[in-house]
N, C-alpha and C. Protein backbone atom coordinates (compact mmCIF):
# COMPACT_ATOMS: atom_id res chain seq x y z
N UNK A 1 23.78 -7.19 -39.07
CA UNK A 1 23.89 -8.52 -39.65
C UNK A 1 24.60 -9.43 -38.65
N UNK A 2 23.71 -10.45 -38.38
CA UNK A 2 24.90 -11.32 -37.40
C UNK A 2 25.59 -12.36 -37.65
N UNK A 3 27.03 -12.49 -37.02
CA UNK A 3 27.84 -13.00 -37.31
C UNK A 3 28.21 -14.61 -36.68
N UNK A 4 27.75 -15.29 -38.00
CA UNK A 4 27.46 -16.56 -37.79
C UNK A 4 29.12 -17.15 -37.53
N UNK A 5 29.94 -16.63 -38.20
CA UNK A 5 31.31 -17.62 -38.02
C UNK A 5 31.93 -17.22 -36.57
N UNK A 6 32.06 -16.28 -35.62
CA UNK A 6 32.26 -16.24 -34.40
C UNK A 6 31.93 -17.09 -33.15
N UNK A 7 30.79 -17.41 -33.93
CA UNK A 7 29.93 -18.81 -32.83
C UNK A 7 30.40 -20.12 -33.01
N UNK A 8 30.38 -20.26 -34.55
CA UNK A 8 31.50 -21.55 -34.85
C UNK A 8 32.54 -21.50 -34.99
N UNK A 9 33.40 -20.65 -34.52
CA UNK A 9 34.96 -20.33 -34.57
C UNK A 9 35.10 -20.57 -32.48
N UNK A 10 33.94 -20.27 -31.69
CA UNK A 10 34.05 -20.47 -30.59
C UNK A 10 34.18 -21.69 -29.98
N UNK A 11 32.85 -22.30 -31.04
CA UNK A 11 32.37 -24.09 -30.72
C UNK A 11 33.65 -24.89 -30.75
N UNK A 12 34.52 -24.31 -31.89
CA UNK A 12 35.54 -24.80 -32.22
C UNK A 12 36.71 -24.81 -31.37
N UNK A 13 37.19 -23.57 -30.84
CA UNK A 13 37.75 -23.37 -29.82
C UNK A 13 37.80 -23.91 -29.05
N UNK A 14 36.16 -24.42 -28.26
CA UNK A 14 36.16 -25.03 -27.15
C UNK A 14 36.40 -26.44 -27.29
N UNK A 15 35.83 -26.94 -28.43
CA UNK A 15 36.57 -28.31 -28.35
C UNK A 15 37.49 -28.82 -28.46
N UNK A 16 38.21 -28.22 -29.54
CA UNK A 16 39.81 -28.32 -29.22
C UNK A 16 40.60 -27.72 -27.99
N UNK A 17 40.35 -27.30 -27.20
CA UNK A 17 41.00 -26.76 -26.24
C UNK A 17 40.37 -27.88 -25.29
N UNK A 18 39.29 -28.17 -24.86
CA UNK A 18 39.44 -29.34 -24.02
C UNK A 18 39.94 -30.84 -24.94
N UNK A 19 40.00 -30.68 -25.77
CA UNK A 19 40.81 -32.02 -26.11
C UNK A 19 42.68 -32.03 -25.89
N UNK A 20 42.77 -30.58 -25.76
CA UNK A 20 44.36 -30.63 -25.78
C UNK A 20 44.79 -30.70 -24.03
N UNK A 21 43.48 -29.93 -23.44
CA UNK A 21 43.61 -30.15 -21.88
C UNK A 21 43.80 -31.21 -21.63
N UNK A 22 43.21 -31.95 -22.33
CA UNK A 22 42.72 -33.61 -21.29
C UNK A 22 44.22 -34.42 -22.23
N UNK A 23 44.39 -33.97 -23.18
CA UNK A 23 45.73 -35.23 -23.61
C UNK A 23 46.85 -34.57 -23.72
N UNK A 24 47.33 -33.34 -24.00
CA UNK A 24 48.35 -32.30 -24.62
C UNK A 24 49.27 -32.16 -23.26
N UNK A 25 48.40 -31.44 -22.47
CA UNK A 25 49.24 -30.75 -21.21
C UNK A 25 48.99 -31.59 -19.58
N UNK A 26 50.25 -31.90 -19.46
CA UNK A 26 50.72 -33.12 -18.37
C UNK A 26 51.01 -32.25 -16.77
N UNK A 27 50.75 -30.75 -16.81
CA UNK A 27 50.56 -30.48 -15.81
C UNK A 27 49.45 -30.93 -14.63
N UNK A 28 49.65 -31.23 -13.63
CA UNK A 28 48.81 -32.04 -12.86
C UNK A 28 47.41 -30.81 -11.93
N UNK A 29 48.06 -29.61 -12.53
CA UNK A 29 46.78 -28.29 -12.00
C UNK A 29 46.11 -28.22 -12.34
N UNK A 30 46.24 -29.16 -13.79
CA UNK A 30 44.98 -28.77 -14.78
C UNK A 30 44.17 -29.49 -14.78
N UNK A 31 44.51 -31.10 -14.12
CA UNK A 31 43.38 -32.03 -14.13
C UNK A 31 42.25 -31.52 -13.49
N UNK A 32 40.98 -31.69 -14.02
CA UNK A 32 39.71 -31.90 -13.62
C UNK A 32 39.41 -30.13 -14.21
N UNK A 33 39.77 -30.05 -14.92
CA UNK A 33 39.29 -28.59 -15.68
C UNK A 33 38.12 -29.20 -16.57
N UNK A 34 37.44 -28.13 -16.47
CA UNK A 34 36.19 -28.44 -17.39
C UNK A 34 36.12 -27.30 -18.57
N UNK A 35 36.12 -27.25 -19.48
CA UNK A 35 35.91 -25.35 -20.38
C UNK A 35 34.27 -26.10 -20.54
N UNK A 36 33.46 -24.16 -19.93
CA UNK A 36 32.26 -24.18 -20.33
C UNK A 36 31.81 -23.68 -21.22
N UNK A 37 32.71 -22.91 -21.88
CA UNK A 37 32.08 -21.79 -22.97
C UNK A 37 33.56 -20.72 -22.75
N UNK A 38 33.12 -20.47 -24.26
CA UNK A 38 34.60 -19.80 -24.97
C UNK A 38 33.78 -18.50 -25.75
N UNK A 39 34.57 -17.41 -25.35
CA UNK A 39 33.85 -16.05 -25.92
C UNK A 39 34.94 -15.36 -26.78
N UNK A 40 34.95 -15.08 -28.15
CA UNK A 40 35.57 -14.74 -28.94
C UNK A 40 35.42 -13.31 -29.57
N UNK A 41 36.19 -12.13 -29.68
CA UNK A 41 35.97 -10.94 -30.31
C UNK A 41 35.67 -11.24 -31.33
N UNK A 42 34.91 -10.38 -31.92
CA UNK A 42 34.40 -9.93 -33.52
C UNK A 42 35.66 -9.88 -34.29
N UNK A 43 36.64 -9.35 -33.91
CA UNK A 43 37.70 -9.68 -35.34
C UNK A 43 38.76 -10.98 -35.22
N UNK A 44 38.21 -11.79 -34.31
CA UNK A 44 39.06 -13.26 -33.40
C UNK A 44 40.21 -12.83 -33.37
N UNK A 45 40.51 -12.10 -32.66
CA UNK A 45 42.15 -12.27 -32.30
C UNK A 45 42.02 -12.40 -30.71
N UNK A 46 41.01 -12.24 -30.27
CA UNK A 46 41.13 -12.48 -28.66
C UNK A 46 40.04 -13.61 -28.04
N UNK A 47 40.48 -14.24 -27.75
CA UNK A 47 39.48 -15.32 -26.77
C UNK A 47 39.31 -15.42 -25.32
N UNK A 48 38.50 -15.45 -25.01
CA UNK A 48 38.36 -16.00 -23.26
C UNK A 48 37.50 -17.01 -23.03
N UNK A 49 38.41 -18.10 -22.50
CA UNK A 49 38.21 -19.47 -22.39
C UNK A 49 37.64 -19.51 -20.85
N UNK A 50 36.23 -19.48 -20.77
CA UNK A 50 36.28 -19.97 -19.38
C UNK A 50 36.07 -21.14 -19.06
N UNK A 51 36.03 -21.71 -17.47
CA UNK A 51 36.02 -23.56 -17.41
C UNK A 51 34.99 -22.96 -16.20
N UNK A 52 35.40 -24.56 -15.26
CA UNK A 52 35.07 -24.74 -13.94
C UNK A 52 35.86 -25.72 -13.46
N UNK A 53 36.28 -25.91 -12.39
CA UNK A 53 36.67 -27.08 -11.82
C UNK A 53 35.90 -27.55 -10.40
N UNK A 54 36.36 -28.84 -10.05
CA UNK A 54 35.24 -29.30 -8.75
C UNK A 54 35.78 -28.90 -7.25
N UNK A 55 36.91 -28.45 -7.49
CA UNK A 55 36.79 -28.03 -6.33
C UNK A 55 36.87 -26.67 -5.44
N UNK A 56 36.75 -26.55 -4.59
CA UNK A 56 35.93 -24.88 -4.45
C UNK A 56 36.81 -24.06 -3.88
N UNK A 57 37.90 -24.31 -3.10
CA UNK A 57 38.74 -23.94 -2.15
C UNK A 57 39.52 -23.35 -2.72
N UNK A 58 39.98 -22.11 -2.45
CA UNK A 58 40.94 -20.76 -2.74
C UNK A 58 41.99 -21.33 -3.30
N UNK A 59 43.01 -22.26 -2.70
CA UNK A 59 44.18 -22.62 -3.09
C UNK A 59 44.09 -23.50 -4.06
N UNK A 60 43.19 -24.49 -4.19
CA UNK A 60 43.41 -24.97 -5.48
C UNK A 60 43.00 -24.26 -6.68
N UNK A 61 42.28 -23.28 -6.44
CA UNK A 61 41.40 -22.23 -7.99
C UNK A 61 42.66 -21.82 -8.13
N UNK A 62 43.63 -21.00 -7.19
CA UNK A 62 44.35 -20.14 -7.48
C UNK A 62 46.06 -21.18 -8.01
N UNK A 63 45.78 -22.48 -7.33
CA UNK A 63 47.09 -23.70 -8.36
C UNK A 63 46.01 -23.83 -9.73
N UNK A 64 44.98 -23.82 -10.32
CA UNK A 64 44.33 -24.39 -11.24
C UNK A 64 44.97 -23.44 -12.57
N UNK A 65 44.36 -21.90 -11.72
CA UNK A 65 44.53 -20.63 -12.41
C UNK A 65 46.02 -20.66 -13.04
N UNK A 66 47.23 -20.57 -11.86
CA UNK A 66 48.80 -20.74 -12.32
C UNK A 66 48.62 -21.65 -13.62
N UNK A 67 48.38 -23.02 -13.43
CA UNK A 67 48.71 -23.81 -14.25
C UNK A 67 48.24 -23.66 -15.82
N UNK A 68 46.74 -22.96 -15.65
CA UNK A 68 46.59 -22.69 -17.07
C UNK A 68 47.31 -21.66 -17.29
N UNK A 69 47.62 -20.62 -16.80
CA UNK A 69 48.31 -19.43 -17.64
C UNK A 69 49.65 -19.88 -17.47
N UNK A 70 50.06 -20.65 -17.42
CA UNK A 70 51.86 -21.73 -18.16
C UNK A 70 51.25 -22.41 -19.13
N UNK A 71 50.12 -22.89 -19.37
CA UNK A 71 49.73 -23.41 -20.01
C UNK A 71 48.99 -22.83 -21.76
N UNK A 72 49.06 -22.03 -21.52
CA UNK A 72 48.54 -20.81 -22.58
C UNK A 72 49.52 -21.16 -23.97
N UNK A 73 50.60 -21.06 -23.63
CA UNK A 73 51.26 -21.37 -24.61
C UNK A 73 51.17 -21.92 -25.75
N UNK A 74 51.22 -23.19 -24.85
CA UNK A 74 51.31 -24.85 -25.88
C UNK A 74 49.73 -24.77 -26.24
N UNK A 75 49.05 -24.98 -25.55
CA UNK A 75 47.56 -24.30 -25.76
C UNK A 75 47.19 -23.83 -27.20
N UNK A 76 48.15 -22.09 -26.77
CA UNK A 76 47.48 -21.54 -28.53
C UNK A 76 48.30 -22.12 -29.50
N UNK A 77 49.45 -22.61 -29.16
CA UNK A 77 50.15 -23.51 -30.35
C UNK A 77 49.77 -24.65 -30.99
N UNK A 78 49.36 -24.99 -30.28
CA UNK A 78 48.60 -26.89 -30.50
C UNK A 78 46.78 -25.82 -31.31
N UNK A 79 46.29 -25.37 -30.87
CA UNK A 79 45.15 -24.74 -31.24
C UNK A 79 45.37 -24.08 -32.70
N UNK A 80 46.71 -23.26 -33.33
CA UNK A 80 47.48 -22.94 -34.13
C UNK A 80 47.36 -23.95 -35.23
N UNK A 81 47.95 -24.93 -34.83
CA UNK A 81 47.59 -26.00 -35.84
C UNK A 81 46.99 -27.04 -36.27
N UNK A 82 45.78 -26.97 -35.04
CA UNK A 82 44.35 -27.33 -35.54
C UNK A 82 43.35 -26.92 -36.26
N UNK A 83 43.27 -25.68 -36.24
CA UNK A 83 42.15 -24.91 -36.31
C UNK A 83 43.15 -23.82 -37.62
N UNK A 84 41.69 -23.64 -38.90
CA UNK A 84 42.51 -23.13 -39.91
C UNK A 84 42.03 -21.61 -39.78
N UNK A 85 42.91 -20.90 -39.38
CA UNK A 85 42.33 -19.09 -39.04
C UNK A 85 43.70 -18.47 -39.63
N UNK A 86 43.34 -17.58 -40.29
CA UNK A 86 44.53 -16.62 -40.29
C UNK A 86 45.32 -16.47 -39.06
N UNK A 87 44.85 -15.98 -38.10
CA UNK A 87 45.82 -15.73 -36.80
C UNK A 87 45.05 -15.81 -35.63
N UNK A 88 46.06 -16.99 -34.91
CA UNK A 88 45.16 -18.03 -34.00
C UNK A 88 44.99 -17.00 -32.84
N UNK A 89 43.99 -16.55 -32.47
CA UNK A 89 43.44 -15.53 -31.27
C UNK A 89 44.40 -15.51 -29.71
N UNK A 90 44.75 -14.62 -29.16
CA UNK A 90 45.52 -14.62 -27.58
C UNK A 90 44.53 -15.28 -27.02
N UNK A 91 44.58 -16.33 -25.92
CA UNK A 91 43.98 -16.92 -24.73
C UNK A 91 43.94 -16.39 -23.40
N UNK A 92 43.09 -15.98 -22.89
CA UNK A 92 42.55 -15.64 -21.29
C UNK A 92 41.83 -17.02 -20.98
N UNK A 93 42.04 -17.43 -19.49
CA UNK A 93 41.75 -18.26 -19.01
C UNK A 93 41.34 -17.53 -17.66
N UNK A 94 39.82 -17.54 -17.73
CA UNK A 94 38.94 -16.90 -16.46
C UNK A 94 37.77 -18.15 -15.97
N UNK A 95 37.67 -18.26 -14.78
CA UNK A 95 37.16 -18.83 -13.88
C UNK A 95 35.30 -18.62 -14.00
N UNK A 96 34.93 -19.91 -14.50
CA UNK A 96 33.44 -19.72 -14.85
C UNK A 96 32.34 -19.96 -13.01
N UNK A 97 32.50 -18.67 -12.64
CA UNK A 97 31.39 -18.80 -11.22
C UNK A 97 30.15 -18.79 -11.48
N UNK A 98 29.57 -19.30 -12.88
CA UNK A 98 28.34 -19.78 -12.80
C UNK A 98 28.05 -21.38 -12.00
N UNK A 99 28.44 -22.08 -11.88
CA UNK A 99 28.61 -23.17 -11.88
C UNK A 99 28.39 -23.33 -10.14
N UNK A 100 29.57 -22.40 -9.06
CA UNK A 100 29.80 -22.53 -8.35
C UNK A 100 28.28 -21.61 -7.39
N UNK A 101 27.94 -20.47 -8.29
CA UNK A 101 26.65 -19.80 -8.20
C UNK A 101 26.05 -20.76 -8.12
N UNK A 102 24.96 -21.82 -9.01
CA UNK A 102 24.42 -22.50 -9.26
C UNK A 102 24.23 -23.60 -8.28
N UNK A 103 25.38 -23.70 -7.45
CA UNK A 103 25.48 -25.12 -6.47
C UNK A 103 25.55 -24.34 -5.15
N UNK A 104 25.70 -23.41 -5.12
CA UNK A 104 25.11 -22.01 -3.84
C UNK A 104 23.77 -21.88 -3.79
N UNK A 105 22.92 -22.06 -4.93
CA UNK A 105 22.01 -21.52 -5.05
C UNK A 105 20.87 -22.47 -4.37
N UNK A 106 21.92 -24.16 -5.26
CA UNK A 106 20.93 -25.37 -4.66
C UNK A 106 20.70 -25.30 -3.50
N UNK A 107 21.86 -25.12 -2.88
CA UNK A 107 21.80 -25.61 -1.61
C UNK A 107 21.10 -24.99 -0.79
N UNK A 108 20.97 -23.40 -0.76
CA UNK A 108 20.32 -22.86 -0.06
C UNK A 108 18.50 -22.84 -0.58
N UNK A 109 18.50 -23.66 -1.60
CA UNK A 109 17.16 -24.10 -1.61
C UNK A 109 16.65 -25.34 -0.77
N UNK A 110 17.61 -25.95 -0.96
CA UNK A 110 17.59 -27.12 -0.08
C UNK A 110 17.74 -26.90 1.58
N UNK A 111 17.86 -26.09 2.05
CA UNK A 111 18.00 -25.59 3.09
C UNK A 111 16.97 -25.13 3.21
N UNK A 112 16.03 -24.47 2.55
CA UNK A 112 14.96 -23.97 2.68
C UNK A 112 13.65 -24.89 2.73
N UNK A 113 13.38 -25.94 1.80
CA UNK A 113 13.02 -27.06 1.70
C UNK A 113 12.88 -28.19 3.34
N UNK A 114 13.86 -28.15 3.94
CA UNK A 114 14.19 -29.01 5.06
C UNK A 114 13.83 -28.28 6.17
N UNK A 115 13.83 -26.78 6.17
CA UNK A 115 13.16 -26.13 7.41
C UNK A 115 11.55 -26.07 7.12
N UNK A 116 11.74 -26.11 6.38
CA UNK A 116 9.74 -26.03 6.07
C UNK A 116 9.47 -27.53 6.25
N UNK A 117 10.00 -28.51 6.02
CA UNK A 117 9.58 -29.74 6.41
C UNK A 117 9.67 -30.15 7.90
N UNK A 118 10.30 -29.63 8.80
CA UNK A 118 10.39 -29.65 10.02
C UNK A 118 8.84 -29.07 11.07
């Protein structure tokens, strides 16, 4: 039987969690976070929030990364009392490399594209 409230307990997740990103938390690591999709266990007590951000370079993924996991906190607290659940799920914050796949992928099409036009 599938479980329709996990998907809308996720939808949910994700929107409140980028609404608390973008106004809640004044850390400056977090700007330009995007959440793409939020994956929730079958009995919701665990979530994994993944994003993307724009820029690609080691040191800022790895300041982006710090800042959300300080950020976890206020996060599931503010999420706590949005969202009406018995018990508001732990947060993981993992790095969505579809995105960054995807713009690897262009490019080397586009690369491919421009030698054949030559």
């Amino acid at each position: 039987m599938p479980n329709y409230r996990v998907g809308r307990v996720s939808q949910e997740i994700q929107k409140e969690v980028t609404d608390i990103l973008r106004k809640r938390v004044r850390d400056p690591r977090v700007d330009g976070v995007n959440v793409t999709g939020v994956e929730v266990t079958g009995d919701l007590q665990q979530a994994t929030i993944y994003y993307s951000t724009l820029s690609e370079d080691e040191a800022s993924v790895s300041e982006t990364q710090t800042g959300l996991d300080k950020a976890t906190g206020l996060v599931r607290k503010e999420l706590g009392n949005r969202l009406s659940l018995y018990k508001t799920p732990e947060l993981t914050f993992s790095r969505d490399e579809s995105v960054a796949y995807g713009s690897k992928i262009d490019q080397l099409l586009n690369k491919i594209k421009k030698e054949q036009d030559e």
